[in-house]
ModelCIF file with pLDDT and N, C-alpha, C, O atoms, coordinates in Angstrom:
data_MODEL
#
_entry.id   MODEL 
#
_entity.id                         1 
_entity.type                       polymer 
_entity.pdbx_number_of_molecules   1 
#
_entity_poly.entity_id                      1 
_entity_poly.type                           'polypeptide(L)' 
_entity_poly.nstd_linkage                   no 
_entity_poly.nstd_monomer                   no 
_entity_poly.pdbx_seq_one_letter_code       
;(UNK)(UNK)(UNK)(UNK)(UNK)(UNK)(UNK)(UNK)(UNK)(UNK)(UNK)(UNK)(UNK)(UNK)(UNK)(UNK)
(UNK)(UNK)(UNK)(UNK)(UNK)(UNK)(UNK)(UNK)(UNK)(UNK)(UNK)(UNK)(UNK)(UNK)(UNK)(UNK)
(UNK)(UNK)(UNK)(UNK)(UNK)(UNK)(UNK)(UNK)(UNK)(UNK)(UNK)(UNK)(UNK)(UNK)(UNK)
;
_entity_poly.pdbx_seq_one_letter_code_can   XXXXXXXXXXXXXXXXXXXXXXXXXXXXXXXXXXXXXXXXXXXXXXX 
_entity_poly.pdbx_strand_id                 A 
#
loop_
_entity_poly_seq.entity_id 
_entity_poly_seq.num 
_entity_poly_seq.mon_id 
_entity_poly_seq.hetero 
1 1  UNK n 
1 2  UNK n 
1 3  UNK n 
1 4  UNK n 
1 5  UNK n 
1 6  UNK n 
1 7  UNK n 
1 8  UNK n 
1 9  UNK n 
1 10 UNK n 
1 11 UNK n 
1 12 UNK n 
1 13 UNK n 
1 14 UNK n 
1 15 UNK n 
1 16 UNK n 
1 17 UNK n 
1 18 UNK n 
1 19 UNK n 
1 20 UNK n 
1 21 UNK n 
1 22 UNK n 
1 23 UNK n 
1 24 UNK n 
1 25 UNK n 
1 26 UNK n 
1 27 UNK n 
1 28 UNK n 
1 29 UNK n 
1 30 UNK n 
1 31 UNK n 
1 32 UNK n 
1 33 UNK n 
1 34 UNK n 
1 35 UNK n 
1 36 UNK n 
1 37 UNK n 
1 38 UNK n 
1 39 UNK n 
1 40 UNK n 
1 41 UNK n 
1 42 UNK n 
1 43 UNK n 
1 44 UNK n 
1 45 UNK n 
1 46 UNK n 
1 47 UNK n 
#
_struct_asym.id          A 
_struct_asym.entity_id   1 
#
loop_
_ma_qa_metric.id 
_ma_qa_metric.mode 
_ma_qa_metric.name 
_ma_qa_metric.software_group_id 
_ma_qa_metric.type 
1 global pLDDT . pLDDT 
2 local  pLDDT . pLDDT 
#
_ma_qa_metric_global.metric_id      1 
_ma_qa_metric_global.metric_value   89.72 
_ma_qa_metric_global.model_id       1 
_ma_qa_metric_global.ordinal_id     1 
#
loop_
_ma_qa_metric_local.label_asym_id 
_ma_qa_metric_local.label_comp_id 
_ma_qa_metric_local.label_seq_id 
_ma_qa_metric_local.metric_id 
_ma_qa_metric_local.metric_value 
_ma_qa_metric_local.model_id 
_ma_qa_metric_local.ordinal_id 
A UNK 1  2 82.00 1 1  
A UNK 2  2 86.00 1 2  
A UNK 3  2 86.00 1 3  
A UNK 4  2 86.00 1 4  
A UNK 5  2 86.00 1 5  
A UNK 6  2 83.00 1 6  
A UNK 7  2 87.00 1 7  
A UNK 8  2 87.00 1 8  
A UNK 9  2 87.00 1 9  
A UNK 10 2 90.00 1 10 
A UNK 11 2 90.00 1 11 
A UNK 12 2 91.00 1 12 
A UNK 13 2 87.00 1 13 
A UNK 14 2 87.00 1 14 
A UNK 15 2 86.00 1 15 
A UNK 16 2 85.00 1 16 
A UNK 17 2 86.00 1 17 
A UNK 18 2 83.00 1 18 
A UNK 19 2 82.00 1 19 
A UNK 20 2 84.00 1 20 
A UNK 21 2 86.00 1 21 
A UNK 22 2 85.00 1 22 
A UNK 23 2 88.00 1 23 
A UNK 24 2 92.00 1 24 
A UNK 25 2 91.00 1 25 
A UNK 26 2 92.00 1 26 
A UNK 27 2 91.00 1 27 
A UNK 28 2 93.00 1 28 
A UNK 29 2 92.00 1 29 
A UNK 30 2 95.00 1 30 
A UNK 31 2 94.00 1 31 
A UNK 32 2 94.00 1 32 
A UNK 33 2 95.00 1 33 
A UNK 34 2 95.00 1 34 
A UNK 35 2 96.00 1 35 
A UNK 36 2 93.00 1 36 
A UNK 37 2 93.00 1 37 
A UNK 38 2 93.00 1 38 
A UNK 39 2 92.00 1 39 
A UNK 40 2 93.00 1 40 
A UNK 41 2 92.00 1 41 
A UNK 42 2 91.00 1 42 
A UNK 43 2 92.00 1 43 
A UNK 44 2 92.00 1 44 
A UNK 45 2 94.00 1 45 
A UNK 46 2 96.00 1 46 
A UNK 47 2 96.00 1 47 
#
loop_
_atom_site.group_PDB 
_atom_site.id 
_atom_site.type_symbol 
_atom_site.label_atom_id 
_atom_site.label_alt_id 
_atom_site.label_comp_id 
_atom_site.label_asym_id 
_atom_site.label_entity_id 
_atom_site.label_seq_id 
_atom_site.pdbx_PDB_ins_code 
_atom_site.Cartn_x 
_atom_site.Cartn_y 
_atom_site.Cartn_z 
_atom_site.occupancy 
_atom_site.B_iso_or_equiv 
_atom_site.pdbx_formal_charge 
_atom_site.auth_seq_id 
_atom_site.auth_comp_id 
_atom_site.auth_asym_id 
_atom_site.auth_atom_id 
_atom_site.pdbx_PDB_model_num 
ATOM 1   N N  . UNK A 1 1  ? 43.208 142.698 63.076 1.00 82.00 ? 1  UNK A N  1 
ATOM 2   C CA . UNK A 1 1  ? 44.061 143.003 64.224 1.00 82.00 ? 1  UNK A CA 1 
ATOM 3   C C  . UNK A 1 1  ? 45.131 141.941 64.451 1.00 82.00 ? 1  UNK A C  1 
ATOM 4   O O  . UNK A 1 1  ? 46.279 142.302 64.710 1.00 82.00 ? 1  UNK A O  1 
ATOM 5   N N  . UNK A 1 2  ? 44.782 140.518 64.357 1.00 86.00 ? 2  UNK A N  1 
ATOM 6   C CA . UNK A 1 2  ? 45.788 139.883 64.675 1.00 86.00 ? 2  UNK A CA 1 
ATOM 7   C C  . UNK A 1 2  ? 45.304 138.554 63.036 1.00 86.00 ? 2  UNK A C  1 
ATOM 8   O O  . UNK A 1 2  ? 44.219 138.198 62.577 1.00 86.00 ? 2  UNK A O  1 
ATOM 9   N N  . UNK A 1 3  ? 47.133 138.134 62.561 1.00 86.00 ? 3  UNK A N  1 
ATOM 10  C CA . UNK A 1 3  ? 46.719 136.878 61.787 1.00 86.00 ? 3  UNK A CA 1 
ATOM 11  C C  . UNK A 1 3  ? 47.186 135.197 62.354 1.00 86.00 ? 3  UNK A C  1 
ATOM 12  O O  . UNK A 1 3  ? 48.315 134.870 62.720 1.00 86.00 ? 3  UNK A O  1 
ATOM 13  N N  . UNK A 1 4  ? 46.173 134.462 62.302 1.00 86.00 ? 4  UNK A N  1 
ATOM 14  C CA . UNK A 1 4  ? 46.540 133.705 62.532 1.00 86.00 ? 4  UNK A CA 1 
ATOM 15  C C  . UNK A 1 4  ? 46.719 132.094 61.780 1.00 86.00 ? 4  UNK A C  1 
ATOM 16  O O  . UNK A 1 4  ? 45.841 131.394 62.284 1.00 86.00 ? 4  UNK A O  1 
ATOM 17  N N  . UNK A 1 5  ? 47.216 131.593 61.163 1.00 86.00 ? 5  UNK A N  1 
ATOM 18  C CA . UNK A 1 5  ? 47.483 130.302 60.184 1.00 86.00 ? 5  UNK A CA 1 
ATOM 19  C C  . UNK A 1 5  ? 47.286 129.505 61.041 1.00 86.00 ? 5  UNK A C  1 
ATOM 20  O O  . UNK A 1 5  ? 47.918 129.581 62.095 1.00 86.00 ? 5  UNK A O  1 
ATOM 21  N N  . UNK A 1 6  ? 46.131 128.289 60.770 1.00 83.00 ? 6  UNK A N  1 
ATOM 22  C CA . UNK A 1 6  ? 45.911 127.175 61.237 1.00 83.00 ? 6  UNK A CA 1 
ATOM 23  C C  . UNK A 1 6  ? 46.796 126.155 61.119 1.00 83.00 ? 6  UNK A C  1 
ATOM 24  O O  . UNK A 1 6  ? 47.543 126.245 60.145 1.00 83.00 ? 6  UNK A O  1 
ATOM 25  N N  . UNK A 1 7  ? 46.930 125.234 61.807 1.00 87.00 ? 7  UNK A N  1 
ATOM 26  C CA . UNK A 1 7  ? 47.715 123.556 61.583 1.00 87.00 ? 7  UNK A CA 1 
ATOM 27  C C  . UNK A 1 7  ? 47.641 123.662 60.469 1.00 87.00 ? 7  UNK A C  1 
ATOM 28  O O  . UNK A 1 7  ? 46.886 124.504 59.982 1.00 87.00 ? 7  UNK A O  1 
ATOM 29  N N  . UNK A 1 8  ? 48.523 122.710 59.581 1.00 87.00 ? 8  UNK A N  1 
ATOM 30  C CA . UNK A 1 8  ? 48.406 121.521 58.173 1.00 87.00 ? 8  UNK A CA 1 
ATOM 31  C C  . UNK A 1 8  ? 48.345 122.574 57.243 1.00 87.00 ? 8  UNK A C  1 
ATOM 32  O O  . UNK A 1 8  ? 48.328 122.130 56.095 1.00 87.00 ? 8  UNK A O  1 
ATOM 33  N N  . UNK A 1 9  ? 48.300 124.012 57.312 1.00 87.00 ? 9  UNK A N  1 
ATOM 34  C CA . UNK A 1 9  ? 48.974 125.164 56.123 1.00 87.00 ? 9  UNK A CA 1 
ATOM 35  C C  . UNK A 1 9  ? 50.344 124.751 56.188 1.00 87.00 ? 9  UNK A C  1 
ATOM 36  O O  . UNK A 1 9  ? 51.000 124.500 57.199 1.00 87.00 ? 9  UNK A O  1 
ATOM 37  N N  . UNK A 1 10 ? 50.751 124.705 54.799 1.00 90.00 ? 10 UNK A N  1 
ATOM 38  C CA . UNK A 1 10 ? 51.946 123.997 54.545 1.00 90.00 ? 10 UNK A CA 1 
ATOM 39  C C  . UNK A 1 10 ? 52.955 125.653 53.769 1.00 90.00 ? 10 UNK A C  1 
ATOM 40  O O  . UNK A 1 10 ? 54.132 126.013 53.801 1.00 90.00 ? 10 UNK A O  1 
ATOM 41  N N  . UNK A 1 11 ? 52.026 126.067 53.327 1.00 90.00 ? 11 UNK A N  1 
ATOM 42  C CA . UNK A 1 11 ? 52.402 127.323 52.110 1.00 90.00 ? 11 UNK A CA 1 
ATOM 43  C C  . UNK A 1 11 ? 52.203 128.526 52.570 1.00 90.00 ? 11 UNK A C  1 
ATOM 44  O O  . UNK A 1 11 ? 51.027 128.780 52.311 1.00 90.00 ? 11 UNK A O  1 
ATOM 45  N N  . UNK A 1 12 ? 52.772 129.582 53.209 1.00 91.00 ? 12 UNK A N  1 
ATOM 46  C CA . UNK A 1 12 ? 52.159 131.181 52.770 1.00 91.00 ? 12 UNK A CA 1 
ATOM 47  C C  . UNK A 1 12 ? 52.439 131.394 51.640 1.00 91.00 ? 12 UNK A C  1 
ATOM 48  O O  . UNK A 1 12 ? 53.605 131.184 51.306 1.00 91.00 ? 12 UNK A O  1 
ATOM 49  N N  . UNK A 1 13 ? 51.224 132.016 50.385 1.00 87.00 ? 13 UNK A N  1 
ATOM 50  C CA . UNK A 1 13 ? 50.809 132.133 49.481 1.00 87.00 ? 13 UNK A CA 1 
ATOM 51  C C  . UNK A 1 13 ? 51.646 133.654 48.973 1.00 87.00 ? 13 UNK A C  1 
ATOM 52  O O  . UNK A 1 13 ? 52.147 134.361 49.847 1.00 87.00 ? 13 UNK A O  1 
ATOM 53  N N  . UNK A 1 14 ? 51.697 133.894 48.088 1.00 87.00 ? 14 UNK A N  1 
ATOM 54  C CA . UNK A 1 14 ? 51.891 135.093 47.308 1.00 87.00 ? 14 UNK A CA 1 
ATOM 55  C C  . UNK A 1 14 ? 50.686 136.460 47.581 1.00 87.00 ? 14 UNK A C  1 
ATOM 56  O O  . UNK A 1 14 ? 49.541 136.425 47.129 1.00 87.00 ? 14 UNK A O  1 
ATOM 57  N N  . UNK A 1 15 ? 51.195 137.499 48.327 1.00 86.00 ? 15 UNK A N  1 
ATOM 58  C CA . UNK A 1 15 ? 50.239 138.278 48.664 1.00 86.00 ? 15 UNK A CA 1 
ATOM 59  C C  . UNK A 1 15 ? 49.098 138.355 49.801 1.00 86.00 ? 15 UNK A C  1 
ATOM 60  O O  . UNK A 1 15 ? 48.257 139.224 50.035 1.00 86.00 ? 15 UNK A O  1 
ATOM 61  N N  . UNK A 1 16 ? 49.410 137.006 50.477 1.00 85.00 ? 16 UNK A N  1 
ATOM 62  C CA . UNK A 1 16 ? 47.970 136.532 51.166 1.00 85.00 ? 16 UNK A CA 1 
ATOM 63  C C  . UNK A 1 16 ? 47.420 137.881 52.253 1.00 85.00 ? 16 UNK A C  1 
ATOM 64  O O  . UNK A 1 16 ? 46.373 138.467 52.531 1.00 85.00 ? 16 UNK A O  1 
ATOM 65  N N  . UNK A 1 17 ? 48.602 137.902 52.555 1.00 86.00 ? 17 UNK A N  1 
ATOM 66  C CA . UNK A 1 17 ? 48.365 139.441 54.030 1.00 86.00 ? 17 UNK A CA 1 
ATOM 67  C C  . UNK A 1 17 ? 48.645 140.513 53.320 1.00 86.00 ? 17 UNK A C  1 
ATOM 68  O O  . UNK A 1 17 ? 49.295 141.457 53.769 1.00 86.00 ? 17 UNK A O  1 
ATOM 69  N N  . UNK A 1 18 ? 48.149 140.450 52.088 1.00 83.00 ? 18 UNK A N  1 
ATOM 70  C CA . UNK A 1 18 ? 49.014 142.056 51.391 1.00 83.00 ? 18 UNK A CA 1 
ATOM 71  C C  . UNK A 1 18 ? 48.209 142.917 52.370 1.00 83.00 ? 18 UNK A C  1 
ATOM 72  O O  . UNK A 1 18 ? 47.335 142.347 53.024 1.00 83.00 ? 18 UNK A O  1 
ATOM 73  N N  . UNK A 1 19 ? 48.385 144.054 52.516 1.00 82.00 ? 19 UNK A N  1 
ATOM 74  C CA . UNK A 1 19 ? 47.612 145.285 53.385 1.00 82.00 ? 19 UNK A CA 1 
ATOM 75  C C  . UNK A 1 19 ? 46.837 145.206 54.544 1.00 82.00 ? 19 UNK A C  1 
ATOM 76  O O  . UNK A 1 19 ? 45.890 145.961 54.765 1.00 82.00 ? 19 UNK A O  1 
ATOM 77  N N  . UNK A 1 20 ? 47.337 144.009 55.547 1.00 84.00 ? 20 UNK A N  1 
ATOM 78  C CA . UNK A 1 20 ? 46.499 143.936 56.727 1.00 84.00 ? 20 UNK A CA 1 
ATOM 79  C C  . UNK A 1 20 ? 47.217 144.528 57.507 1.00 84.00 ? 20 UNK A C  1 
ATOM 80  O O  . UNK A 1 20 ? 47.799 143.945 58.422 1.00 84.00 ? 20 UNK A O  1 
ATOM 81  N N  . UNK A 1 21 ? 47.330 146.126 57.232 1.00 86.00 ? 21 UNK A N  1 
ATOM 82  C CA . UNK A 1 21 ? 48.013 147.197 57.722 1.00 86.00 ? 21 UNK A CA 1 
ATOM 83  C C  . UNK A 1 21 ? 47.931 147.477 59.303 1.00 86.00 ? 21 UNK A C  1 
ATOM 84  O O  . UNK A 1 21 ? 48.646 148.211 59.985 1.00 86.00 ? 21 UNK A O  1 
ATOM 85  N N  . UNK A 1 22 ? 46.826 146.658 59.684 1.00 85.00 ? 22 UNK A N  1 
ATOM 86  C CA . UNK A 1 22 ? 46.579 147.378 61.576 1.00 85.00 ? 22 UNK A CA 1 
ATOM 87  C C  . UNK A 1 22 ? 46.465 145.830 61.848 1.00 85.00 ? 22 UNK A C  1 
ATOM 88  O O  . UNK A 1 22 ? 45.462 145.478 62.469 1.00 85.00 ? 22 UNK A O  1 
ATOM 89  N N  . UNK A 1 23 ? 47.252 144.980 61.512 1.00 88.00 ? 23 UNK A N  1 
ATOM 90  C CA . UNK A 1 23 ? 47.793 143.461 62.221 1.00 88.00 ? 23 UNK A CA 1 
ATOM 91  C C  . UNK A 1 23 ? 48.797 143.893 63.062 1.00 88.00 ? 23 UNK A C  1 
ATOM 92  O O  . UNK A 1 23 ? 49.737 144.539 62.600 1.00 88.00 ? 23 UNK A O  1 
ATOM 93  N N  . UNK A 1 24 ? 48.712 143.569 64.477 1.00 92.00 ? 24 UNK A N  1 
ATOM 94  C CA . UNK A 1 24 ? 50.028 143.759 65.383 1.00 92.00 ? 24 UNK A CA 1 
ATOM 95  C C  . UNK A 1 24 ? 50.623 141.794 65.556 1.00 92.00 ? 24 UNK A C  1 
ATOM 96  O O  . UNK A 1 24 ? 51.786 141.392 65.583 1.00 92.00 ? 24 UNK A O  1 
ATOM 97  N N  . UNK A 1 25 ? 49.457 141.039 65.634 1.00 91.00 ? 25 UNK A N  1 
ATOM 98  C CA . UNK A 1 25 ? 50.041 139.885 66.068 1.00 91.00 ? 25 UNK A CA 1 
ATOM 99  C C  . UNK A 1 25 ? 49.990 139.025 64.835 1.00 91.00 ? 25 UNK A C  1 
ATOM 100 O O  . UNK A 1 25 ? 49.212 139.285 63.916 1.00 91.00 ? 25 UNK A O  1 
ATOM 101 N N  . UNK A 1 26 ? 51.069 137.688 64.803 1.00 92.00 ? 26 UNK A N  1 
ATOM 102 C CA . UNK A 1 26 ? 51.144 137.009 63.728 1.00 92.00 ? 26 UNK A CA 1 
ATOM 103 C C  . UNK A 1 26 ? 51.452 135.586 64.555 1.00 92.00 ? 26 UNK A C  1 
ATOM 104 O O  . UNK A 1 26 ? 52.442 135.642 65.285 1.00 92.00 ? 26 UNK A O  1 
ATOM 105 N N  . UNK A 1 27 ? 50.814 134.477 64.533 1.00 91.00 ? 27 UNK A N  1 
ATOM 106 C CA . UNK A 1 27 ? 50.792 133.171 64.462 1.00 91.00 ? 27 UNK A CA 1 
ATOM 107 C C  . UNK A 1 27 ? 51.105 132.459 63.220 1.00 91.00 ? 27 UNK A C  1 
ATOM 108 O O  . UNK A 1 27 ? 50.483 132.616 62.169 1.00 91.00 ? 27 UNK A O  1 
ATOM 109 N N  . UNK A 1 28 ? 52.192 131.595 63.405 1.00 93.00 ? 28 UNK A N  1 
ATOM 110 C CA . UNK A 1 28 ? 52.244 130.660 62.295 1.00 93.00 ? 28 UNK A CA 1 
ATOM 111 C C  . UNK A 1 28 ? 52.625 129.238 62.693 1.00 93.00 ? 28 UNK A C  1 
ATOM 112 O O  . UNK A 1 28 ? 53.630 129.029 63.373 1.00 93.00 ? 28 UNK A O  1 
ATOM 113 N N  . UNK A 1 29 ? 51.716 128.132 62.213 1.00 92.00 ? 29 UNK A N  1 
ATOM 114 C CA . UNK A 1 29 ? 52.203 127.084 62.843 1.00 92.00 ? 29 UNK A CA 1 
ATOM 115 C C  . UNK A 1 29 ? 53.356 126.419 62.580 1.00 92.00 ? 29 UNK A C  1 
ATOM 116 O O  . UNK A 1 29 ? 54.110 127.163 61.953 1.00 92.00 ? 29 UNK A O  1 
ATOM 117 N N  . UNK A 1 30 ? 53.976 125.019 62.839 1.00 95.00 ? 30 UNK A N  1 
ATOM 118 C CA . UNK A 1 30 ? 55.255 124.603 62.551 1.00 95.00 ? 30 UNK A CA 1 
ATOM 119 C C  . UNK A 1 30 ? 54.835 123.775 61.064 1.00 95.00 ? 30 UNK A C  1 
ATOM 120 O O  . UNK A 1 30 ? 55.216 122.608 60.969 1.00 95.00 ? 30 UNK A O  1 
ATOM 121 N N  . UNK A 1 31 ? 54.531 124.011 60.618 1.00 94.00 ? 31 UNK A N  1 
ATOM 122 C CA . UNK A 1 31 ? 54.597 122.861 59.109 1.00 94.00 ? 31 UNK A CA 1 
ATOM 123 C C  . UNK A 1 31 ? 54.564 123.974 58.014 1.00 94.00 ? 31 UNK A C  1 
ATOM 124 O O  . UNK A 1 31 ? 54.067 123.640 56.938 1.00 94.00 ? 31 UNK A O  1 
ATOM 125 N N  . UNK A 1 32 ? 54.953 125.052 58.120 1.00 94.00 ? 32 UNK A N  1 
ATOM 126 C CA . UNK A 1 32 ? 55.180 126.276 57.310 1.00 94.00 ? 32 UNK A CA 1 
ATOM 127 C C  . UNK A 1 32 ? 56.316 125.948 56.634 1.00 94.00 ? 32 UNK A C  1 
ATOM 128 O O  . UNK A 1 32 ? 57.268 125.753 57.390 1.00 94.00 ? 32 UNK A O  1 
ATOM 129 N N  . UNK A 1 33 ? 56.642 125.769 55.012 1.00 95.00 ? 33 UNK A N  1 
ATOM 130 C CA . UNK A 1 33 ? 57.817 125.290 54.759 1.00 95.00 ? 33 UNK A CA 1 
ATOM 131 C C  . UNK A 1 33 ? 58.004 126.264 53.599 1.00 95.00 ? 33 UNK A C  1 
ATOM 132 O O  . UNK A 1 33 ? 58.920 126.019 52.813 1.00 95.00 ? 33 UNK A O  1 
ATOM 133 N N  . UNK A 1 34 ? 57.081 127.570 53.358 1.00 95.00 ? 34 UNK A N  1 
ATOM 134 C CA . UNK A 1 34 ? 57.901 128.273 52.394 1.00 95.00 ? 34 UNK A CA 1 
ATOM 135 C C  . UNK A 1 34 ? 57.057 129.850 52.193 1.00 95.00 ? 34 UNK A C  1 
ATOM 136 O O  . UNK A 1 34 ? 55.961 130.079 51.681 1.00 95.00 ? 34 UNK A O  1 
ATOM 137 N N  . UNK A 1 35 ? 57.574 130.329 52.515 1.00 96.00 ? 35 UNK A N  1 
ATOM 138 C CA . UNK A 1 35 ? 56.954 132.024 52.795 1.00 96.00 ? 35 UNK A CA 1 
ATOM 139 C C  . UNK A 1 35 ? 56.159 132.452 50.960 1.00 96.00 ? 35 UNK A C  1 
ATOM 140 O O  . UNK A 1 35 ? 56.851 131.777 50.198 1.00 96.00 ? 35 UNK A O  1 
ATOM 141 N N  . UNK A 1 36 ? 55.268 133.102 50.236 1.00 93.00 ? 36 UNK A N  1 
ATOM 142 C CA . UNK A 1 36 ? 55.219 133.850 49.041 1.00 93.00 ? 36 UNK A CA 1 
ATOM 143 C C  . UNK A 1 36 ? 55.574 135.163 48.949 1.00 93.00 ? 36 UNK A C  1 
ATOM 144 O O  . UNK A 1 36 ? 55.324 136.019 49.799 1.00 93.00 ? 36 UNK A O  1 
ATOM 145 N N  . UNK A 1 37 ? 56.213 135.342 47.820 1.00 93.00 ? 37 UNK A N  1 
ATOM 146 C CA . UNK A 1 37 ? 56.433 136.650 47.016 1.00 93.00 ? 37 UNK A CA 1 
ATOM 147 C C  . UNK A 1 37 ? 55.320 137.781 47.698 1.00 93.00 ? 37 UNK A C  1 
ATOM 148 O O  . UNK A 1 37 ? 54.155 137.470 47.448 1.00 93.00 ? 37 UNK A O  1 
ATOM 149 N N  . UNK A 1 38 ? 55.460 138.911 48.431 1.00 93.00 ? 38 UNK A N  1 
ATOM 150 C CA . UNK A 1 38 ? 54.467 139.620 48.968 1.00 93.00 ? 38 UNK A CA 1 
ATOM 151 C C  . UNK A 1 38 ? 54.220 139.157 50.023 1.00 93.00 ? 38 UNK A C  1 
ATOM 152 O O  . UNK A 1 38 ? 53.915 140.095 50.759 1.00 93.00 ? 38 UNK A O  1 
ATOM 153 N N  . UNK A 1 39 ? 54.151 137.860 50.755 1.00 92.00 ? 39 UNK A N  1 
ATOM 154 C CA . UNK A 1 39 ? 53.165 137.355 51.757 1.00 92.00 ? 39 UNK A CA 1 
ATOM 155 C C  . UNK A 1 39 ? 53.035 138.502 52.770 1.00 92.00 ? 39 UNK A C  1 
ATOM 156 O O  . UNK A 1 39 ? 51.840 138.672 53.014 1.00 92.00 ? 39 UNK A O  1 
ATOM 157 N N  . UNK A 1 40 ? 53.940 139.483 53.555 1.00 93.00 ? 40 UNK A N  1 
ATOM 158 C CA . UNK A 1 40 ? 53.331 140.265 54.550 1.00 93.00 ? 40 UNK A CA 1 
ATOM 159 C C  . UNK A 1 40 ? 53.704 141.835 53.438 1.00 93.00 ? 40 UNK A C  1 
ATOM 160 O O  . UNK A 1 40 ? 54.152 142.720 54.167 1.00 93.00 ? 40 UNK A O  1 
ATOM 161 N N  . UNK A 1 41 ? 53.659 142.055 52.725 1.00 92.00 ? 41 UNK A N  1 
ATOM 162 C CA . UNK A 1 41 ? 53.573 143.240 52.140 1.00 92.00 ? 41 UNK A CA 1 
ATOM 163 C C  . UNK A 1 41 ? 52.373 144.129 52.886 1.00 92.00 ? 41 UNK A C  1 
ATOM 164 O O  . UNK A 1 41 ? 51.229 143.712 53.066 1.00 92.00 ? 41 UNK A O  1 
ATOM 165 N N  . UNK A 1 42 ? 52.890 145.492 53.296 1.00 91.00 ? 42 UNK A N  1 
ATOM 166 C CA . UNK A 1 42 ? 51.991 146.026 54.281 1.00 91.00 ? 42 UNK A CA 1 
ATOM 167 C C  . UNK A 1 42 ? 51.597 145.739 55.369 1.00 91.00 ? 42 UNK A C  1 
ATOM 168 O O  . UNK A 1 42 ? 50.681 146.419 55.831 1.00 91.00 ? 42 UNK A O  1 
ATOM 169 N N  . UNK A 1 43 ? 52.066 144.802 56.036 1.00 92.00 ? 43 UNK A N  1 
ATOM 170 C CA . UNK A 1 43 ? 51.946 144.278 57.305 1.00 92.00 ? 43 UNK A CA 1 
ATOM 171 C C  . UNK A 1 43 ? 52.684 145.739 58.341 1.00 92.00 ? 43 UNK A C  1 
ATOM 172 O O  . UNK A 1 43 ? 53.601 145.466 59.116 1.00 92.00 ? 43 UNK A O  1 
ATOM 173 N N  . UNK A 1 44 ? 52.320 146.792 58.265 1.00 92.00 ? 44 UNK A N  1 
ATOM 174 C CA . UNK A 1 44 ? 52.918 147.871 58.745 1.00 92.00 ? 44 UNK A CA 1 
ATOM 175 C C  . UNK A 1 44 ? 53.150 147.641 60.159 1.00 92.00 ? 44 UNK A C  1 
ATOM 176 O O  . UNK A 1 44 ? 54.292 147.859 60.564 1.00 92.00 ? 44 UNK A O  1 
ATOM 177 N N  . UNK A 1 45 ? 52.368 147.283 60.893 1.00 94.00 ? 45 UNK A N  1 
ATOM 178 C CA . UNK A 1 45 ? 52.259 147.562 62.313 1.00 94.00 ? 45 UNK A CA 1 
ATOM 179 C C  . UNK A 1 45 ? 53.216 145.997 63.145 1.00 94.00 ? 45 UNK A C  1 
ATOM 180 O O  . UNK A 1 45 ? 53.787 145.982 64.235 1.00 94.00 ? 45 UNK A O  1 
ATOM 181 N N  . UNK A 1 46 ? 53.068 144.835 62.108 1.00 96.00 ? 46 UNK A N  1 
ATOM 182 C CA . UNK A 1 46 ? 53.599 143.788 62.775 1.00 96.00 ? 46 UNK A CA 1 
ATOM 183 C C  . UNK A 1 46 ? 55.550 143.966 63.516 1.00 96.00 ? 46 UNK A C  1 
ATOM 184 O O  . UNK A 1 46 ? 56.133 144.528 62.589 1.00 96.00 ? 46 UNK A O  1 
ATOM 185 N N  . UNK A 1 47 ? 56.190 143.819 64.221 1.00 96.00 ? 47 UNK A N  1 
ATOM 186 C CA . UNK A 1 47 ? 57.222 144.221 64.574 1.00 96.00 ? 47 UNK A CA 1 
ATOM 187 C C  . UNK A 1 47 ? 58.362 143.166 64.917 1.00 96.00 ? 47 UNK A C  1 
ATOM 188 O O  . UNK A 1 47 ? 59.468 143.553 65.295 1.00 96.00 ? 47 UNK A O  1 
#
């Protein structure tokens, strides 16, 4: 339902949220310095 990335994740990964199709909410903390190939692929519902 909802994703949320802890502190000191530095990376969204390639694919990580592929198909977490009924996610409405998304948290990401501030030390996020580079999105992956796919990372919200299917993230349908996020807006």
């Amino acid at each position: 339902a909802s994703i949320t990335v802890k502190e000191g994740i530095t990376t969204i990964g390639n694919y990580i949220f592929y198909k977490c199709t009924k996610a409405t909410a998304l948290s990401l903390p501030e030390g996020i310095t580079s999105v992956g190939q796919g990372a919200f692929r299917l993230c349908q519902r996020i807006a």
